[in-house]
Protein backbone atom coordinates (compact mmCIF):
# COMPACT_ATOMS: atom_id res chain seq x y z
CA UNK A 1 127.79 109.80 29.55
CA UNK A 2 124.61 108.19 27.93
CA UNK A 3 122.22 110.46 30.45
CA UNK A 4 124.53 113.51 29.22
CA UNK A 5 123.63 112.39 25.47
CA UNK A 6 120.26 111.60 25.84
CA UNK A 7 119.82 115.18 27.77
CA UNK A 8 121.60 116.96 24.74
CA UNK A 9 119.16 115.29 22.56
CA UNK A 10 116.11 116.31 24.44
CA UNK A 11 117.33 119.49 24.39
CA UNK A 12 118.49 120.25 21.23
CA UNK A 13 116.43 117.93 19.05
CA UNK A 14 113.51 120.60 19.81
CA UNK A 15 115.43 123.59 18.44
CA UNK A 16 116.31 121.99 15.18
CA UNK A 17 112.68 121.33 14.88
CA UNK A 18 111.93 124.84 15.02
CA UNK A 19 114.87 126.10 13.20
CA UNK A 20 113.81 123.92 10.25
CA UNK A 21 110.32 124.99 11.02
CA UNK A 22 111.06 128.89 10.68
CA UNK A 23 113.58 128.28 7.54
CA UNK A 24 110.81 126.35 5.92
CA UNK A 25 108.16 129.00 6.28
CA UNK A 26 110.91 131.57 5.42
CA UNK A 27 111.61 130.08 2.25
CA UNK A 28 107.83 130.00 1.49
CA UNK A 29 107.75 134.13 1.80
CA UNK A 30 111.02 134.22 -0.05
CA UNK A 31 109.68 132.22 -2.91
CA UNK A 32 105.95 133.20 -3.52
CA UNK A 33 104.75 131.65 -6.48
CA UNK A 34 103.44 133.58 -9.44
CA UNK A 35 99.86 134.10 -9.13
CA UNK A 36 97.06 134.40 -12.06
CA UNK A 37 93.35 135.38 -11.49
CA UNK A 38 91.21 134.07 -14.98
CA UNK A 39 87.70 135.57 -14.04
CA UNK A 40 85.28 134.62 -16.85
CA UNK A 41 81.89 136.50 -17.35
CA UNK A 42 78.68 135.21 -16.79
CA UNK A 43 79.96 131.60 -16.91
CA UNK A 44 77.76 129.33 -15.10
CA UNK A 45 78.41 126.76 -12.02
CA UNK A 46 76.91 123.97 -15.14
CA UNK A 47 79.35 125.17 -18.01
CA UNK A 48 82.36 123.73 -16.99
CA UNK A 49 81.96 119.85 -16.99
CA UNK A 50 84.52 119.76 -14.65
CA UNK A 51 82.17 120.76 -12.05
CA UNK A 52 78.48 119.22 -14.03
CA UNK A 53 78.87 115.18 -14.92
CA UNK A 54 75.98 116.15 -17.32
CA UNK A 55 77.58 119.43 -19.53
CA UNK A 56 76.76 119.06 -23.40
CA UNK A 57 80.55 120.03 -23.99
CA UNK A 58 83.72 119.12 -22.11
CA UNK A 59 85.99 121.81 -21.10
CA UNK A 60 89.31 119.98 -21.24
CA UNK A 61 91.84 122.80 -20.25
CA UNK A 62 89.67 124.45 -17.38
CA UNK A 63 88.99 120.27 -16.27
CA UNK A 64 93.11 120.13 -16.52
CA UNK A 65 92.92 122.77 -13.28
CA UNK A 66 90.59 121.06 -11.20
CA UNK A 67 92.74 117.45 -12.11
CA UNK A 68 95.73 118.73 -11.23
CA UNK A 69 94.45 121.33 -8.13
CA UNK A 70 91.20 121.37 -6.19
CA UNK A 71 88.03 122.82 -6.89
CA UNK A 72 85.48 124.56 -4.46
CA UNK A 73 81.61 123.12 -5.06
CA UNK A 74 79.97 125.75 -2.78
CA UNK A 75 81.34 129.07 -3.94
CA UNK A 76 79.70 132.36 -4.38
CA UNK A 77 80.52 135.31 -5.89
CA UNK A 78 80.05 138.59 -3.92
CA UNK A 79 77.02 139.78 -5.92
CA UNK A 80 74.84 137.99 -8.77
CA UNK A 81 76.36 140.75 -10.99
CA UNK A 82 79.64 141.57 -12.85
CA UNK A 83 80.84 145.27 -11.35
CA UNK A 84 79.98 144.37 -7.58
CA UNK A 85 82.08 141.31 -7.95
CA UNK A 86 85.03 142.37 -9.06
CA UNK A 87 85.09 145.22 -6.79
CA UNK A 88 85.20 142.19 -4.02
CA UNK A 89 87.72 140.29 -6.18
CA UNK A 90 90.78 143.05 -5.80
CA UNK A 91 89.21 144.74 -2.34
CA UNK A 92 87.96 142.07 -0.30
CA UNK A 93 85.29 144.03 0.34
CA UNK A 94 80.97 143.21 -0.52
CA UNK A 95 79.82 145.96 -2.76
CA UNK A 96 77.26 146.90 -1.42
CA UNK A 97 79.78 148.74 1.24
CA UNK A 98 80.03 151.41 -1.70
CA UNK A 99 77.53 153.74 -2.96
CA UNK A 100 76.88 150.66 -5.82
CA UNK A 101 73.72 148.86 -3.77
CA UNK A 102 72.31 147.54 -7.11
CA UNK A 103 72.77 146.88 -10.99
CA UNK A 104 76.39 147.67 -12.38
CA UNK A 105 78.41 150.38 -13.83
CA UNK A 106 77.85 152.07 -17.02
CA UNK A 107 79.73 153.76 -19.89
CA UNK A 108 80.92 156.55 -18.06
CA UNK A 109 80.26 156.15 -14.35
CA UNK A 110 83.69 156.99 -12.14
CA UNK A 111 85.94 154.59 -10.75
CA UNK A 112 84.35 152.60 -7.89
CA UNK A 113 87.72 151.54 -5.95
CA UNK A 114 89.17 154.36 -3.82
CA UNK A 115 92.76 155.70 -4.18
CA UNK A 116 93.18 154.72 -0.56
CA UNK A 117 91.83 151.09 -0.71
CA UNK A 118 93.57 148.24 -0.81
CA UNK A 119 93.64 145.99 -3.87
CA UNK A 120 95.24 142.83 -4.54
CA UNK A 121 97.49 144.75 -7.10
CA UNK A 122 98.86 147.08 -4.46
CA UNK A 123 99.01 144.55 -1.28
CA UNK A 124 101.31 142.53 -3.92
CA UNK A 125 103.78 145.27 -5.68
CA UNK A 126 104.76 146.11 -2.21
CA UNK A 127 105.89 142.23 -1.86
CA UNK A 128 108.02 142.79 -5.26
CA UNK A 129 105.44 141.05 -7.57
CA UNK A 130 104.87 142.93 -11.37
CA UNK A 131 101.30 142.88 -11.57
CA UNK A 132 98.91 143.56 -14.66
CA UNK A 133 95.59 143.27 -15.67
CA UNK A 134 94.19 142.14 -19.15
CA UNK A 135 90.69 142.05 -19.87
CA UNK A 136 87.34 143.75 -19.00
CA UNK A 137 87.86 146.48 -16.37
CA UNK A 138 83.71 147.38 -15.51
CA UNK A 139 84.94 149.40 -12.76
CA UNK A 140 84.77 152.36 -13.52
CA UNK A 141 87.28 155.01 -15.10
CA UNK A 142 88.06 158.79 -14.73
CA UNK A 143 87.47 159.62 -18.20
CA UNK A 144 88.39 163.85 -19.23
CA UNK A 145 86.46 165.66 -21.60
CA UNK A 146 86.59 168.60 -24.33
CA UNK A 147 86.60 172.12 -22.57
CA UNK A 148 84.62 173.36 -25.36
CA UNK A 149 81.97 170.35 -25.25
CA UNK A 150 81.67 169.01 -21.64
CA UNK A 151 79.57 166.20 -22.67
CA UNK A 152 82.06 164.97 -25.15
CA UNK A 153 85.21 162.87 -23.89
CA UNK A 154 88.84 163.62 -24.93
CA UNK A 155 89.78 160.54 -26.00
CA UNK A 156 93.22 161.62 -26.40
CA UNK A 157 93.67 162.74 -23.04
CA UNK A 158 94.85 159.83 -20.24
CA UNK A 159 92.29 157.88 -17.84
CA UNK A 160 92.63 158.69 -14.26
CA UNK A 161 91.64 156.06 -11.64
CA UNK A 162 92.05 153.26 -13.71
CA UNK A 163 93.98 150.05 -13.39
CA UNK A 164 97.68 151.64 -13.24
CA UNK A 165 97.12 153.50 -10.29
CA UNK A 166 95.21 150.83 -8.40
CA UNK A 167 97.82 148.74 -8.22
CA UNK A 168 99.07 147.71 -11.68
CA UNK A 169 102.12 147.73 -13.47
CA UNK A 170 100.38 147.10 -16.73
CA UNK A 171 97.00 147.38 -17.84
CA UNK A 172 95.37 146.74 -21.54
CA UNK A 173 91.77 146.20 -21.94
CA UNK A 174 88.13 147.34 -22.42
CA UNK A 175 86.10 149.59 -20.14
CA UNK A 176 83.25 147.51 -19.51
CA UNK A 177 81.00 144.05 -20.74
CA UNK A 178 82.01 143.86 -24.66
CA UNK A 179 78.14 145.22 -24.90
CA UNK A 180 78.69 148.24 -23.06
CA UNK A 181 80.37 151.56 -25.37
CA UNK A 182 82.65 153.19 -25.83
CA UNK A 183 84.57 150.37 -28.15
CA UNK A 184 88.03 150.98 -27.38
CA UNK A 185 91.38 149.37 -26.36
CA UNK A 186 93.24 151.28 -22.75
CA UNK A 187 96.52 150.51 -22.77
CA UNK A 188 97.81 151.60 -19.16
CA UNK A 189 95.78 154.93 -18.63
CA UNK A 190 95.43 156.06 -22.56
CA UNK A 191 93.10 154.84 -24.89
CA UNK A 192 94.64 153.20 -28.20
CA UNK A 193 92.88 155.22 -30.58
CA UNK A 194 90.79 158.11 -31.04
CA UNK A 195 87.00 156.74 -31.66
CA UNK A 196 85.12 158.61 -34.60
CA UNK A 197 82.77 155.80 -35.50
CA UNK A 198 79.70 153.96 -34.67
CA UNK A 199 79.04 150.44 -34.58
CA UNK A 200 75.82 148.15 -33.50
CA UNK A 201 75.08 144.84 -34.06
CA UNK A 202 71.48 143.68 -32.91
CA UNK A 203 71.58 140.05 -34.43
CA UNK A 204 70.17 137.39 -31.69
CA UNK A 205 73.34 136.11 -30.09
CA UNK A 206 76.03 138.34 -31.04
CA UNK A 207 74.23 142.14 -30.53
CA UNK A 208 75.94 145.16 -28.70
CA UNK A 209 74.83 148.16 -27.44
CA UNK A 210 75.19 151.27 -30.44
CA UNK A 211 78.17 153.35 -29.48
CA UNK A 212 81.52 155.01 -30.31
CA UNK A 213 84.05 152.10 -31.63
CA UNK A 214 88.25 152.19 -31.97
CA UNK A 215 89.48 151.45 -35.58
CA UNK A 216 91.38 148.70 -34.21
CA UNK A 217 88.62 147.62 -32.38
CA UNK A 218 86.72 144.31 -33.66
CA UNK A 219 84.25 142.66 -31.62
CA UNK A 220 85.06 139.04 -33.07
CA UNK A 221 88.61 139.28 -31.99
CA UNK A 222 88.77 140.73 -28.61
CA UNK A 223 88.64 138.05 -27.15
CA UNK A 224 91.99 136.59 -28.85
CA UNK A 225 93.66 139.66 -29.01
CA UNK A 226 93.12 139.83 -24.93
CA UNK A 227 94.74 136.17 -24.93
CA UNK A 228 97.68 137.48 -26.46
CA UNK A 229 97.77 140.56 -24.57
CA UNK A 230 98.10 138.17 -21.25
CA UNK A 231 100.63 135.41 -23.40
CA UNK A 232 102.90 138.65 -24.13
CA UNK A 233 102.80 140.24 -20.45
CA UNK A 234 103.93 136.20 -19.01
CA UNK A 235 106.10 136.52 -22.04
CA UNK A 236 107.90 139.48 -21.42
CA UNK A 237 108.48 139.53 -17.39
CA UNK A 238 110.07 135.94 -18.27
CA UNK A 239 112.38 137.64 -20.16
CA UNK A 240 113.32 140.67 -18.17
CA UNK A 241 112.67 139.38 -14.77
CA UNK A 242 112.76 135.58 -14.52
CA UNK A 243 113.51 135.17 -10.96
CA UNK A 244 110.52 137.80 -9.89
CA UNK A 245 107.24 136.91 -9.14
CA UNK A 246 104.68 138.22 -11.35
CA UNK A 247 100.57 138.48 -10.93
CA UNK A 248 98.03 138.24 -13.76
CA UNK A 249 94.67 139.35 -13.45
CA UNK A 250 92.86 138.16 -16.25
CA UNK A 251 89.32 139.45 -16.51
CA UNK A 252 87.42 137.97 -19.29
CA UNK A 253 84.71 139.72 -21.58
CA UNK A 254 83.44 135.82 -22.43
CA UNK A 255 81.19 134.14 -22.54
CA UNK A 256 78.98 137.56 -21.83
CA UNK A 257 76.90 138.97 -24.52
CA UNK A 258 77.80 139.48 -27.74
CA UNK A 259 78.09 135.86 -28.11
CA UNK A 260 80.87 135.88 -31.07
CA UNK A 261 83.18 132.87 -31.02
CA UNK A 262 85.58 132.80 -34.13
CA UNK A 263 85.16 130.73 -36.79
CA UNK A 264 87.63 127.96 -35.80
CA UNK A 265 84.84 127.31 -32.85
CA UNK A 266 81.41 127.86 -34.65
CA UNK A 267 79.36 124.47 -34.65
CA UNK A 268 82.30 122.84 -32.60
CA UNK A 269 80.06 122.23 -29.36
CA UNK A 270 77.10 120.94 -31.14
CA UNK A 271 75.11 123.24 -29.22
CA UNK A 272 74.22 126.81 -30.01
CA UNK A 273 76.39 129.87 -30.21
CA UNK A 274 76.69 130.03 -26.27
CA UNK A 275 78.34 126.52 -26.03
CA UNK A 276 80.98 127.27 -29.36
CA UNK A 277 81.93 130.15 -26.86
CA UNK A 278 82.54 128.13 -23.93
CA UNK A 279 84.95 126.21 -25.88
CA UNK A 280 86.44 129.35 -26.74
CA UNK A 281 86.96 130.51 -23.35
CA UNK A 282 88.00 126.77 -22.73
CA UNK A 283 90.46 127.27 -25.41
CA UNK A 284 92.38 131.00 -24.14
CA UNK A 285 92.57 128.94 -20.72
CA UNK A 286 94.50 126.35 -22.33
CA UNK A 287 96.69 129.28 -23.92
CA UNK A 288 97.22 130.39 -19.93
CA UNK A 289 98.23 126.83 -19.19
CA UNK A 290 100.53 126.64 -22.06
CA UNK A 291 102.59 129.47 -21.58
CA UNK A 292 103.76 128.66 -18.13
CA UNK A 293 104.48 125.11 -19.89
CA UNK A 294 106.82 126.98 -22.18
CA UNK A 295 108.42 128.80 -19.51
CA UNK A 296 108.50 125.97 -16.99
CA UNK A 297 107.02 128.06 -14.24
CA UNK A 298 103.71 125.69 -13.57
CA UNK A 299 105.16 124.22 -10.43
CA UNK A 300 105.47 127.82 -8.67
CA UNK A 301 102.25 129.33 -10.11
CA UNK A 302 98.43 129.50 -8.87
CA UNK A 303 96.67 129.98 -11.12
CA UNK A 304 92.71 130.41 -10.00
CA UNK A 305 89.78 129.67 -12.56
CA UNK A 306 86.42 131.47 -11.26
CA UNK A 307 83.07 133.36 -13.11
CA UNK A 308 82.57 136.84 -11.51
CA UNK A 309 78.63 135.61 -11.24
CA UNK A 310 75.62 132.77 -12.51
CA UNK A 311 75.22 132.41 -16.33
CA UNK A 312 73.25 134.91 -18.15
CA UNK A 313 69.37 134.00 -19.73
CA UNK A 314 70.61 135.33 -22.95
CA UNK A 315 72.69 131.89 -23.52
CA UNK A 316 69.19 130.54 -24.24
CA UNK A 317 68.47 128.06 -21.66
CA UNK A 318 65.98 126.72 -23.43
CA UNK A 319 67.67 126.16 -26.47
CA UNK A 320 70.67 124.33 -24.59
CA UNK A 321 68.18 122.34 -23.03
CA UNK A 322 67.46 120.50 -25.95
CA UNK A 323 71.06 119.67 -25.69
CA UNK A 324 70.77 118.19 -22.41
CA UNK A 325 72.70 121.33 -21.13
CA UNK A 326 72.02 123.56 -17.99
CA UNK A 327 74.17 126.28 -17.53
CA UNK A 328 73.08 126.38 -13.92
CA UNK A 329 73.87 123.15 -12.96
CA UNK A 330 70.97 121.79 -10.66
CA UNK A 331 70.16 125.45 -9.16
CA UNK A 332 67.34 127.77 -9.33
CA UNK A 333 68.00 131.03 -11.30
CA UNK A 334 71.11 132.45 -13.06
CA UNK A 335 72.60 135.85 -13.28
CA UNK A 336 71.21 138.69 -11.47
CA UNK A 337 69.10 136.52 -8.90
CA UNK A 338 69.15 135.62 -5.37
CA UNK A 339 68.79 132.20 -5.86
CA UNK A 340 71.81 130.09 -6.06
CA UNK A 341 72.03 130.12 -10.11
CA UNK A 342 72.74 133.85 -9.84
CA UNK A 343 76.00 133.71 -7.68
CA UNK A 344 77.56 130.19 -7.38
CA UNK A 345 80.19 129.66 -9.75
CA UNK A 346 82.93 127.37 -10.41
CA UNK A 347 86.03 127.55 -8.12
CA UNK A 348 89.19 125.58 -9.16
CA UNK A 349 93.09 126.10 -8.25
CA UNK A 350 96.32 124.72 -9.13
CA UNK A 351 99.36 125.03 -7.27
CA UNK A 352 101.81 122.18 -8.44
CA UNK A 353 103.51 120.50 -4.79
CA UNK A 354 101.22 122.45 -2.56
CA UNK A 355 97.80 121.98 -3.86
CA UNK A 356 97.16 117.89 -3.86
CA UNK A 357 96.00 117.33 -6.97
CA UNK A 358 92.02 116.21 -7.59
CA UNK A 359 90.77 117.19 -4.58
CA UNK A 360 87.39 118.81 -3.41
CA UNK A 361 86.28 121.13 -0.75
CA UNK A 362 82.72 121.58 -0.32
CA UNK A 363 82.90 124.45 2.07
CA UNK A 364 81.19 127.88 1.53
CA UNK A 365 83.89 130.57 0.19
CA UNK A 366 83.23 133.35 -1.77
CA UNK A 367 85.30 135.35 -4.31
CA UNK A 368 86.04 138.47 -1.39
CA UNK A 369 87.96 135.94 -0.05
CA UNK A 370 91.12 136.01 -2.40
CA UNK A 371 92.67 139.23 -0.79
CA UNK A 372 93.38 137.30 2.31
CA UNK A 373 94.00 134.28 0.88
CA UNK A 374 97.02 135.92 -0.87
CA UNK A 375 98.20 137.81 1.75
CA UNK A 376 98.72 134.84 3.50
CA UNK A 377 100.91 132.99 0.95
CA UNK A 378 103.10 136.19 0.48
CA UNK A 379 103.25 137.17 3.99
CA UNK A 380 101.81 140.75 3.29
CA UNK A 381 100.20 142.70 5.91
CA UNK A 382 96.48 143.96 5.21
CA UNK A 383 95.50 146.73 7.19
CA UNK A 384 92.11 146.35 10.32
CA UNK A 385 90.36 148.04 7.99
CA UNK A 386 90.60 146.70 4.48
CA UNK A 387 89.53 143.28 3.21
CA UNK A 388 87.21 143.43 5.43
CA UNK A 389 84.92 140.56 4.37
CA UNK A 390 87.73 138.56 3.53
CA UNK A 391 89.01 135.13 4.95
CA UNK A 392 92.40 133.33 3.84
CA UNK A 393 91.61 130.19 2.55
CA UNK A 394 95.43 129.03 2.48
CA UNK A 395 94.74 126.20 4.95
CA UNK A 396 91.74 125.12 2.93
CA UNK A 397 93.66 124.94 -0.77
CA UNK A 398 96.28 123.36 0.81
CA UNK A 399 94.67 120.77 2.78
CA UNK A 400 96.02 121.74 5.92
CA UNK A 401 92.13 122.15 7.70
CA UNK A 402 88.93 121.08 7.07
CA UNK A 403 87.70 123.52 9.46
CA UNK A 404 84.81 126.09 7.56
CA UNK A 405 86.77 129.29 7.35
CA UNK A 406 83.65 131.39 7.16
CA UNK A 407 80.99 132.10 9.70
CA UNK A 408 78.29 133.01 7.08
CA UNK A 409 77.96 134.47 3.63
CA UNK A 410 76.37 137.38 2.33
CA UNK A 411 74.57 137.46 -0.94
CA UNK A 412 73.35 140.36 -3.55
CA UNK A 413 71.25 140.24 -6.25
CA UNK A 414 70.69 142.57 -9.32
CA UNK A 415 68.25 145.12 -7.67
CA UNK A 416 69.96 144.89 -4.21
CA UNK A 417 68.33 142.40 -2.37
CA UNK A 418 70.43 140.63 0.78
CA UNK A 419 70.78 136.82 1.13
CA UNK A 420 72.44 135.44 3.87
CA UNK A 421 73.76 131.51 4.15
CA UNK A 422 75.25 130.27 7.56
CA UNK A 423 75.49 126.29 7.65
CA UNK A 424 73.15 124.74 5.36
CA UNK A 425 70.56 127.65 5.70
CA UNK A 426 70.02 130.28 3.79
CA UNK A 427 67.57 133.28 4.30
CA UNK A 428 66.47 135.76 1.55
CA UNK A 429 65.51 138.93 2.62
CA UNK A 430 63.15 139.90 -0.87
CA UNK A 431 60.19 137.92 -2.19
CA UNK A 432 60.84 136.85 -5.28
CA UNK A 433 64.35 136.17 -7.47
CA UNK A 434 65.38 139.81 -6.52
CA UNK A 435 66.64 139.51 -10.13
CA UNK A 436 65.90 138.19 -13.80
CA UNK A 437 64.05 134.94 -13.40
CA UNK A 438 60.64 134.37 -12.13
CA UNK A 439 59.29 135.88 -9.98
CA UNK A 440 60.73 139.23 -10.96
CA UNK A 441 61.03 141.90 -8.55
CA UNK A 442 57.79 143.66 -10.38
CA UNK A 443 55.92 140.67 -11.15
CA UNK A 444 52.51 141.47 -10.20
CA UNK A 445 52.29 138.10 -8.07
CA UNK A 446 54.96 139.39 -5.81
CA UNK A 447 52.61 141.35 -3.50
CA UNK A 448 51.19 137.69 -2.43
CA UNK A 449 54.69 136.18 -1.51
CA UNK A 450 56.06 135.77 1.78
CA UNK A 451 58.12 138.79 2.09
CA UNK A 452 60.94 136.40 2.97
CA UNK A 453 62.52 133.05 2.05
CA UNK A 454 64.12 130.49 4.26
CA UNK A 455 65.57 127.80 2.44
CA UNK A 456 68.08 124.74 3.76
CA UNK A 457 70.03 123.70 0.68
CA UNK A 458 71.58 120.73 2.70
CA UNK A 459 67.92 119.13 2.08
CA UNK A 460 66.36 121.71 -1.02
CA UNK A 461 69.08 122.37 -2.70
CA UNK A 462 66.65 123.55 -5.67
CA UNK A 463 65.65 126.13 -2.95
CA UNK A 464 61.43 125.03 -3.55
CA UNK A 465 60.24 125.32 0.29
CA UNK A 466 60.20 127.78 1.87
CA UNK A 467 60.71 126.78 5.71
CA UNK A 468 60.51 130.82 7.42
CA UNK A 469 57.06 129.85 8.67
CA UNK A 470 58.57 126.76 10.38
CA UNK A 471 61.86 128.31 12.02
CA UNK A 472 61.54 131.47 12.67
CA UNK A 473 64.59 131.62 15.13
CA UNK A 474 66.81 130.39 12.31
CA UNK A 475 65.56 133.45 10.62
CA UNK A 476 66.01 135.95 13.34
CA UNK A 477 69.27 134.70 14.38
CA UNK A 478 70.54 135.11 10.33
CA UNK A 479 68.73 138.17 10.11
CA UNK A 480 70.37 139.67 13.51
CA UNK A 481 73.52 138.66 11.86
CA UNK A 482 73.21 140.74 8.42
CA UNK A 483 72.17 143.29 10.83
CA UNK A 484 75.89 143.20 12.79
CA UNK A 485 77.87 142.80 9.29
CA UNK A 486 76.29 145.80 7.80
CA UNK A 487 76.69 148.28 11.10
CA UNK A 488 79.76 146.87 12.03
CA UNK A 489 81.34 147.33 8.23
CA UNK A 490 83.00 144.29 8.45
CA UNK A 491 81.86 140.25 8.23
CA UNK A 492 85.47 138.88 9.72
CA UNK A 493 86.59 139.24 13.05
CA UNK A 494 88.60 142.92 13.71
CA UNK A 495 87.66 146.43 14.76
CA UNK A 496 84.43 147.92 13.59
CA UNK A 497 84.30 150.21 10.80
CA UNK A 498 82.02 152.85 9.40
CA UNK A 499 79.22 151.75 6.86
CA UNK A 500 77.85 153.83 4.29
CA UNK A 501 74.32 154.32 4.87
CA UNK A 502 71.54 154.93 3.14
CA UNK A 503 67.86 156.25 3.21
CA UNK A 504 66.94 154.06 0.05
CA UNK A 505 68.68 150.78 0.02
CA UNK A 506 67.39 149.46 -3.36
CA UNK A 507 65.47 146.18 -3.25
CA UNK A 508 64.61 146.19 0.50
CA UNK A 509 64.81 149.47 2.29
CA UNK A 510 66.75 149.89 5.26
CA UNK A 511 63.53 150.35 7.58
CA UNK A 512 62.73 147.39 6.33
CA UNK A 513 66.28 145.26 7.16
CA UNK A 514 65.27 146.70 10.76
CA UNK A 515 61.68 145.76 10.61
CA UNK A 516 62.96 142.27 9.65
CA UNK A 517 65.44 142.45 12.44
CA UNK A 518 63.46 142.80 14.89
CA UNK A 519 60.92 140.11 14.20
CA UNK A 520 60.05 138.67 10.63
C-alpha cells in the first residue's frame, strides 16, 4: 500500500507541477498589464537624479519609478537623434534600415513607418489592448494639399499615414519638435484648426522656428495641455472599458527647444530655464503616476520612463555648470554625437509584483528593444522579419536572468556615422563626434584624426584613448560584425532580410564600411 502511494505521488506530483505551471503562465497572457511608454526629448542620462548622485535638481516623481521598479544604467537609444529613435521605439527596427541614414524629419517629409510594418500599436490591438498616442509624432505625416496651389497644404483635409493607421486607436498631438512648423494640434488624422497665422519667437531659451501656427495653439501650454490629453485618454478607457488593457504612448515635446516652462516652475530649480523645465517634465510624470493612483490600476501597469536621445547643447551646459549640473552625466558629448552623451539615456520601469522594486541592471539594452520585450509579456507573435533588432528584455526587468540579452549594439549619430559596442568595447567608425560637439564632422582638425576610434568604457568610460592602434583584432572582429548586421538586415538571431542600400551612406560611405572591413 505505502509503495502504491509513494508511486502515485511520484507520478502525479509532476503533473500538478506543470498544470500549475501552464495555468500560471496562462493567467499572465490573460491578464497583461496596461502598458505606458513616457519618451521625453532630449533629456539627458545626468537630468534625472535618479540616475546622477550629483543633479542640481531632484526629480522626485521620475526617482518614484526607479524606487519602486528598476532602472537600466547602460542604455542607448537607437540613434543620437529624435526621428531615428522613435522609428526604433514602435518598429524594433535601427533607422538607418530606412532611407533616413542621417539628421531627422522635417515639416513636411512623408511618413517614415510603412503600412506593412509592425509597430508596437498594431502587435498590441491584435492582443485586445486600446492603444493611443499623445505627444510629438516627428515621424512623418501624409499631409494633402490645395489642387489649385500644390505647394500649399489643405489643412482641412485628413492626414494619411499618421498615428491612427499605424496602430492607434487614438492619436492627439504635434507633428514634430515644438520648434519645427506647422503649429498645430492632430487629433486622430485631422488637424484641429485651420492655420492662417504666423508666429516666431527667437528669444535665447524659448525660440521656434517662424511658421504657420493653430489659434488654439500656444507654445507655453503644450506641454500641459498634452498632460491632459494622456490624463483624459487613462480617464476615459477606465470608464468605458475597465477590465481591458489599454497602451499609452506618451511622446514628449520637453525638455527640447523652446525651453518654456510655465510660470508655476520658473526659478523653481535654481538653475536656468533648462532645469525649471526638467521639473516640469518631472511634474506631467507625476500626473502619469497619479492617475493610475486614482484608478487603482498601478499594480497591473508598466509604465517605462526613457529620453528618445543625449541632452541637447542648447540647455547651456555651461551655464548649468555653474550649478554643479551636467546634463550628461560623466560622458563625453550630448545629442547628435557618437560619443556616449549623444545616445545613453535614462531607463527606468515599474511593474508593481513583477518588477522587484529598487533594483539595477547594468547591462547594454537599447530602446529597439521594447517591441520584443512586449511581445513577450502579451504573448503576441512578431513576424521573422519585423523587430528585427529587437531583444525581449522580460527576463531582465523581471529578474529572472542576469544573462546579457544582446550580442552587441549599434550606434548612430547626427550625420550618420556607425558605432558599435560589444562587451566593454566600443568602436567608432568616424573621426571625430560624428555630431555637435568637438570635433565636428567639418572641423578642419578632422583630416589629422585617426579615421577610427576604439574605446573600452569598462576602463575610459570618458571615452579619452583611443586604443585602435593597440587592438586591432578587437576592431576587425566589431567591424566584421556591423558588416553582418547591415547585409544580413537584422542584429538578432532569424532569417536574413534585405537591406536598403546605398551609394552615399552619409557620414562614412559604404566603400568605406568595406574598406574598414577588410582591414582598418
Amino acid at each position: 500500500m505505502r509503495i502504491r502511494e509513494n508511486l502515485l505521488t511520484i507520478l502525479i506530483i509532476p503533473v500538478l507541477l506543470t498544470i500549475l505551471s501552464l495555468s500560471c503562465k496562462q493567467g499572465f497572457v490573460e491578464t497583461p498589464p496596461n502598458i505606458i511608454y513616457i519618451l521625453a526629448d532630449d533629456l539627458g542620462y545626468g537630468d534625472v537624479s535618479a540616475m546622477n548622485p550629483e543633479s542640481a535638481w531632484e526629480t522626485t516623481y521620475i526617482d518614484q519609478i526607479a524606487k519602486e521598479g528598476i532602472r537600466f544604467t547602460d542604455a542607448h537609444t537607437g540613434s543620437a537623434v529624435c526621428s531615428p529613435t522613435r522609428y526604433g521605439v514602435l518598429t524594433g527596427r535601427y533607422s538607418w534600415r530606412t532611407s533616413l541614414k542621417q539628421g531627422v524629419l522635417w515639416s513636411w517629409d512623408p511618413p517614415l513607418i510603412q503600412q506593412e510594418e509592425t509597430t508596437v500599436g498594431k502587435l498590441l490591438q491584435e492582443k485586445g489592448y486600446t492603444t493611443a498616442c499623445v505627444g510629438e509624432w516627428h515621424l512623418g505625416l501624409g499631409w494633402q494639399y490645395h489642387a489649385a496651389d500644390p505647394d500649399s497644404v489643405d489643412f482641412s483635409k485628413t492626414v494619411i499615414g499618421g498615428p491612427t493607421s499605424l496602430g492607434f486607436d487614438y492619436f492627439f498631438g504635434i507633428t514634430a519638435s515644438l520648434d519645427i512648423p506647422p503649429y498645430v494640434y492632430i487629433e486622430n488624422d485631422r488637424p484641429t484648426m485651420v492655420p492662417v497665422k504666423y508666429t516666431q519667437n527667437i528669444s535665447k531659451y524659448s525660440w521656434w522656428r517662424k511658421g504657420l501656427t493653430g489659434d488654439d495653439f500656444e507654445h507655453e501650454q503644450v506641454l500641459p495641455v498634452l498632460t491632459s490629453k494622456a490624463v483624459a485618454f487613462i480617464d476615459r478607457h477606465m470608464e468605458a472599458k475597465p477590465s481591458e488593457p489599454f497602451f499609452l504612448y506618451f511622446p514628449l515635446p520637453a525638455p527640447h527647444t523652446p525651453i518654456l516652462p510655465t510660470d508655476e516652475f520658473k526659478g523653481k530649480s535654481s538653475t536656468n530655464a533648462y532645469g525649471d523645465f526638467m521639473l516640469q517634465v518631472n511634474y506631467t510624470v507625476g500626473q502619469i503616476l497619479k492617475s493610475l493612483e486614482d484608478h487603482e490600476i498601478s499594480e497591473n501597469t508598466l509604465i517605462i520612463f526613457t529620453s528618445d536621445n543625449g541632452c541637447s547643447p542648447e540647455a547651456n551646459y555651461t551655464e548649468l555648470a555653474r550649478y554643479g549640473h551636467n546634463p550628461s552625466f560623466h560622458f563625453r558629448g550630448h545629442k547628435a554625437d557618437i560619443f556616449e552623451g549623444g545616445h545613453r539615456v535614462p531607463f527606468l520601469a515599474r511593474w508593481p509584483g513583477k518588477i522587484k522594486a529598487g533594483t539595477e541592471n547594468h547591462q547594454v539594452v537599447c530602446l529597439t528593444d521594447l517591441l520584443a520585450t512586449v511581445a513577450e509579456i502579451t504573448d503576441a507573435e512578431v513576424a521573422p522579419s519585423a523587430g528585427v533588432d529587437s531583444y525581449s528584455l522580460l527576463p531582465a526587468l523581471l529578474g529572472e536572468s542576469e544573462e546579457v540579452v544582446r550580442e552587441a549594439t549599434v550606434h548612430h549619430s547626427v550625420n550618420g556615422s556607425f558605432a558599435i559596442r560589444k562587451g566593454p568595447w566600443k568602436l567608432i567608425l568616424c573621426p571625430g563626434s560624428g555630431g555637435w560637439s568637438d570635433p565636428k564632422p567639418d572641423a578642419p582638425e578632422i583630416g589629422s584624426l585617426p579615421p577610427f576610434q576604439l574605446y573600452n568604457l569598462e576602463k575610459d568610460i570618458g571615452e579619452t584613448e583611443n586604443l585602435v592602434d593597440q587592438y586591432p583584432e578587437i576592431a576587425d572582429e566589431l567591424s566584421a560584425l556591423l558588416r553582418r548586421y547591415i547585409e544580413e538586415g537584422r542584429s538578432t538571431p532569424g532569417p536574413v532580410q534585405a537591406y536598403v542600400d546605398s551609394e552615399n551612406w552619409p557620414g562614412l560611405s559604404w566603400m568605406d564600411i568595406q574598406r574598414s572591413i577588410s582591414g582598418l
